[in-house]
C-alpha atoms as a PDB file:
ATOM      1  CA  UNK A   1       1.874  19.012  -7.451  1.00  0.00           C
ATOM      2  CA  UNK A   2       5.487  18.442  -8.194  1.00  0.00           C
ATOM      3  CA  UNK A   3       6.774  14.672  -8.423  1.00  0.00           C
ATOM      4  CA  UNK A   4       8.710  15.277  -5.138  1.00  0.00           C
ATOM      5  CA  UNK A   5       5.878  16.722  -3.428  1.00  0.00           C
ATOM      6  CA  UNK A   6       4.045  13.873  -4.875  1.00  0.00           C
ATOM      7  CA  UNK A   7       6.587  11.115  -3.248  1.00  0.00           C
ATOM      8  CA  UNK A   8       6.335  12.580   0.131  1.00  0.00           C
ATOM      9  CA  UNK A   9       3.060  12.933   0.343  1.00  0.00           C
ATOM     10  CA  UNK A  10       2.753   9.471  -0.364  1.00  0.00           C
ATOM     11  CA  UNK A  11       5.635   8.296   2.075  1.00  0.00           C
ATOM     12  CA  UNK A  12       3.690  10.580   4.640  1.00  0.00           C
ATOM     13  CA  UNK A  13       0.531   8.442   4.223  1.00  0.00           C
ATOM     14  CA  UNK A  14       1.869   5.309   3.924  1.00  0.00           C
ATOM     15  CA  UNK A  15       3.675   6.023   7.604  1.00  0.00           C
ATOM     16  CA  UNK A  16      -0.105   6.622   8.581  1.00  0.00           C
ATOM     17  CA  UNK A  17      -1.685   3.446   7.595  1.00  0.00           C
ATOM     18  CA  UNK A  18      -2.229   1.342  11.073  1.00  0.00           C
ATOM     19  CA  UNK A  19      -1.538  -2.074  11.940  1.00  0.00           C
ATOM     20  CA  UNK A  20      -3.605  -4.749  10.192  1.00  0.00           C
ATOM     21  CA  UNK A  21      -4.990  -2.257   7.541  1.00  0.00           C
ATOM     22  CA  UNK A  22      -4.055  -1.593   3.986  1.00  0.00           C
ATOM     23  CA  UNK A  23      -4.190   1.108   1.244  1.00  0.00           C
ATOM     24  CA  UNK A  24      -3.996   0.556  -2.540  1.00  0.00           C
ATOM     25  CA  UNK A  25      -2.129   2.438  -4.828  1.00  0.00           C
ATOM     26  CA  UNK A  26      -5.041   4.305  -5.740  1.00  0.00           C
ATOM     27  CA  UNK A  27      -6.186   5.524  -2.864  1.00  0.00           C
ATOM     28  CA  UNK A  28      -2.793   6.802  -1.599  1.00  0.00           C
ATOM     29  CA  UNK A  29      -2.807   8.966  -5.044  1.00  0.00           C
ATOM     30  CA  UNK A  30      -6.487   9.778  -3.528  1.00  0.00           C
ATOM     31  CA  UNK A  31      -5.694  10.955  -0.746  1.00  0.00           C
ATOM     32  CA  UNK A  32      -2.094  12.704  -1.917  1.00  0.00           C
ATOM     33  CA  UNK A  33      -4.876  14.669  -4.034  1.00  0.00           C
ATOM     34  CA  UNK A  34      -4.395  13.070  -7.669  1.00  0.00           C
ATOM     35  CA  UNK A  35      -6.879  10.740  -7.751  1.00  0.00           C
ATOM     36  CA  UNK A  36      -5.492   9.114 -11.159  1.00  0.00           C
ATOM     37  CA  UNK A  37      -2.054   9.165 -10.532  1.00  0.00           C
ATOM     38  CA  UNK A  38      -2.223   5.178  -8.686  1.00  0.00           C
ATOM     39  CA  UNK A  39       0.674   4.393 -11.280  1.00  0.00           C
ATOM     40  CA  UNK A  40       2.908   7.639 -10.297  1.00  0.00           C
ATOM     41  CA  UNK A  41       1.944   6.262  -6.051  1.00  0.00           C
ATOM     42  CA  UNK A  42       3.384   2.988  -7.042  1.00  0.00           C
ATOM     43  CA  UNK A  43       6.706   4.516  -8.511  1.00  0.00           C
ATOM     44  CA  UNK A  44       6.428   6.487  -4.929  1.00  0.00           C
ATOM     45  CA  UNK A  45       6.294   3.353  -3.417  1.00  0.00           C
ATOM     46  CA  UNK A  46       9.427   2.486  -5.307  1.00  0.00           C
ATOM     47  CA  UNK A  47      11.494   5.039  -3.503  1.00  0.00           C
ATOM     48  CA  UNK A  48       9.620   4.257  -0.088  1.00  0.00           C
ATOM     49  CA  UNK A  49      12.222   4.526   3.023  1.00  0.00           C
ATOM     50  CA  UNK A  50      12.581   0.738   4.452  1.00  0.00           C
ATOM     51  CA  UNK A  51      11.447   2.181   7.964  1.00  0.00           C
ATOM     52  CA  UNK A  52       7.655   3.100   6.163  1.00  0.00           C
ATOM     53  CA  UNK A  53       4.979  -0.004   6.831  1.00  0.00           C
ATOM     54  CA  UNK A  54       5.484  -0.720   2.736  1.00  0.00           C
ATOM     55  CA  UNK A  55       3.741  -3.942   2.975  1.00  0.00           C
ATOM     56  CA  UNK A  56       0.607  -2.185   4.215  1.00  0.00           C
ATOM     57  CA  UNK A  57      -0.131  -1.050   0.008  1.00  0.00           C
ATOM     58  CA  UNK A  58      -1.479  -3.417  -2.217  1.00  0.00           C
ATOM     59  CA  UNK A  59      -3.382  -3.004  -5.668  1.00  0.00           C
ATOM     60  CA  UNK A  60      -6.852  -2.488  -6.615  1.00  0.00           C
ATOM     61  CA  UNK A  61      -7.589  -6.250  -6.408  1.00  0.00           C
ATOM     62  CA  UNK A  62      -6.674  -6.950  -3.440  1.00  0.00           C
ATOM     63  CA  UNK A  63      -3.535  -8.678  -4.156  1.00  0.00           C
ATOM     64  CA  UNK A  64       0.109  -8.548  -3.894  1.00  0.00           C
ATOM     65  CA  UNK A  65       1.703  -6.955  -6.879  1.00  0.00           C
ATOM     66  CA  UNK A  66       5.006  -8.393  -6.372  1.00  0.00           C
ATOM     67  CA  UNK A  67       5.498 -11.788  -8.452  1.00  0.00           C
ATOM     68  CA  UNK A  68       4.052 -14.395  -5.903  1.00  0.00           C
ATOM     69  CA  UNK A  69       7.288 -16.705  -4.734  1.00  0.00           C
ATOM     70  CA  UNK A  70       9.932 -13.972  -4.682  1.00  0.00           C
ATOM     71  CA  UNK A  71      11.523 -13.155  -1.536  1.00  0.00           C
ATOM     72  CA  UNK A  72       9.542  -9.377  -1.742  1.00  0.00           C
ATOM     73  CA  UNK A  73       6.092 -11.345  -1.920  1.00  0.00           C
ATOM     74  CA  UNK A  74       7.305 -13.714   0.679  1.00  0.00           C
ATOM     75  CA  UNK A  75       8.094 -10.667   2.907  1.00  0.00           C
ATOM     76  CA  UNK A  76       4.712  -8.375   2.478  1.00  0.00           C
ATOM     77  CA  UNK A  77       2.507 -11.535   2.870  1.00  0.00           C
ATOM     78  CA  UNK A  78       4.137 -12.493   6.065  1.00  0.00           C
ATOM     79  CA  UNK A  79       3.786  -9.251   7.786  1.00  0.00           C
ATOM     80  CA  UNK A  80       0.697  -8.781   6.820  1.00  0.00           C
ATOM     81  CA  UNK A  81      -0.767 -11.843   8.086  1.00  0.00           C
ATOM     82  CA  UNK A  82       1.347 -11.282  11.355  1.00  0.00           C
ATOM     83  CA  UNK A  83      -0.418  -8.351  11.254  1.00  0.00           C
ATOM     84  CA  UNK A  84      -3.995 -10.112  10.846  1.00  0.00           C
ATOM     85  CA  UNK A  85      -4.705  -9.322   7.980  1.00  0.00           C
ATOM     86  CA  UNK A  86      -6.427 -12.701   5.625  1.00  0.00           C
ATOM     87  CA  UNK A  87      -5.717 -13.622   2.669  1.00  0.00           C
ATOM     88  CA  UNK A  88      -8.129 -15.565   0.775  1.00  0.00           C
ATOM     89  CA  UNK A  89      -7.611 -17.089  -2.749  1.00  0.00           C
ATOM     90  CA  UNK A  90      -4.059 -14.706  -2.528  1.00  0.00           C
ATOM     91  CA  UNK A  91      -6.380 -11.965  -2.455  1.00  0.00           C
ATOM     92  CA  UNK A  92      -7.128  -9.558   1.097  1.00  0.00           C
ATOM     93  CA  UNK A  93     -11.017  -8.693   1.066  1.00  0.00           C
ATOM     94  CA  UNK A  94     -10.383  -5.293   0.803  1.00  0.00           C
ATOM     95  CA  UNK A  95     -13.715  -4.127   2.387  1.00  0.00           C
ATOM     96  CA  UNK A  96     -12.638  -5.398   5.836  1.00  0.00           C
ATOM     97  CA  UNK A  97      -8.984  -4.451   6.002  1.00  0.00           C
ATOM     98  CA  UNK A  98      -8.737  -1.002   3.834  1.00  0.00           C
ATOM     99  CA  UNK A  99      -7.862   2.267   5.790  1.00  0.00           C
ATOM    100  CA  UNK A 100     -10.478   4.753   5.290  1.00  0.00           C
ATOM    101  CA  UNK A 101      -7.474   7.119   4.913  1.00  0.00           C
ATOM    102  CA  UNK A 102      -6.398  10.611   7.065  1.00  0.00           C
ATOM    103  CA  UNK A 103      -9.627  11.939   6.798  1.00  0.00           C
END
C-alpha cells in the first residue's frame, strides 16, 4: 500500500471511531491492513485534518503520547473525558474504551 493510500486509510478510520471510544496507533495500522506499521499510523496522524476526532488515538499503553502539560495534551485529555472516557493513573483502561474497529 502506498504511503498516501496508507494516510487515508487511516484518516478514514479515525473519522469512524465513535464518541467515548479510542483506537491506538496500532490498531489503526491493523485495521488500514499493515499490522506493524503503528509508527507510519502515527506519522498519519501527523497529517490528520483538524475536523477528524484526533484525540480519539492514543498509544499502546493507554496513554497520551503528547508531553503531559502542553497545550496538545491539555486538549486530547479534555475531550476525551468530556467524552467519558477515564483516565486513571494518566492512563485510559483500554479494555473498556477501545473500538473494536470497522469490522
Amino acid at each position: 500500500m502506498a504511503a498516501d493510500n496508507f494516510t487515508s486509510a487511516v484518516h478514514a478510520l479515525v473519522a469512524r471511531i465513535p464518541r467515548g471510544q479510542v483506537a491506538t496507533y496500532g490498531d489503526l495500522a491493523a485495521y488500514a491492513g499493515r499490522p506493524r506499521a503503528a509508527r507510519q499510523a502515527g506519522y498519519a496522524m501527523h497529517r490528520c485534518p483538524p475536523a477528524l476526532p484526533w484525540h480519539r488515538v492514543i498509544n499502546a499503553r493507554g496513554a497520551l503520547s503528547l508531553a503531559p502539560g502542553t497545550t496538545g495534551y491539555l486538549t486530547q485529555r479534555r475531550r476525551l473525558e468530556d467524552e467519558g472516557v477515564v483516565f486513571i493513573g494518566g492512563r485510559v483502561e483500554l479494555s473498556r474504551y477501545r473500538w473494536p474497529g470497522p469490522g
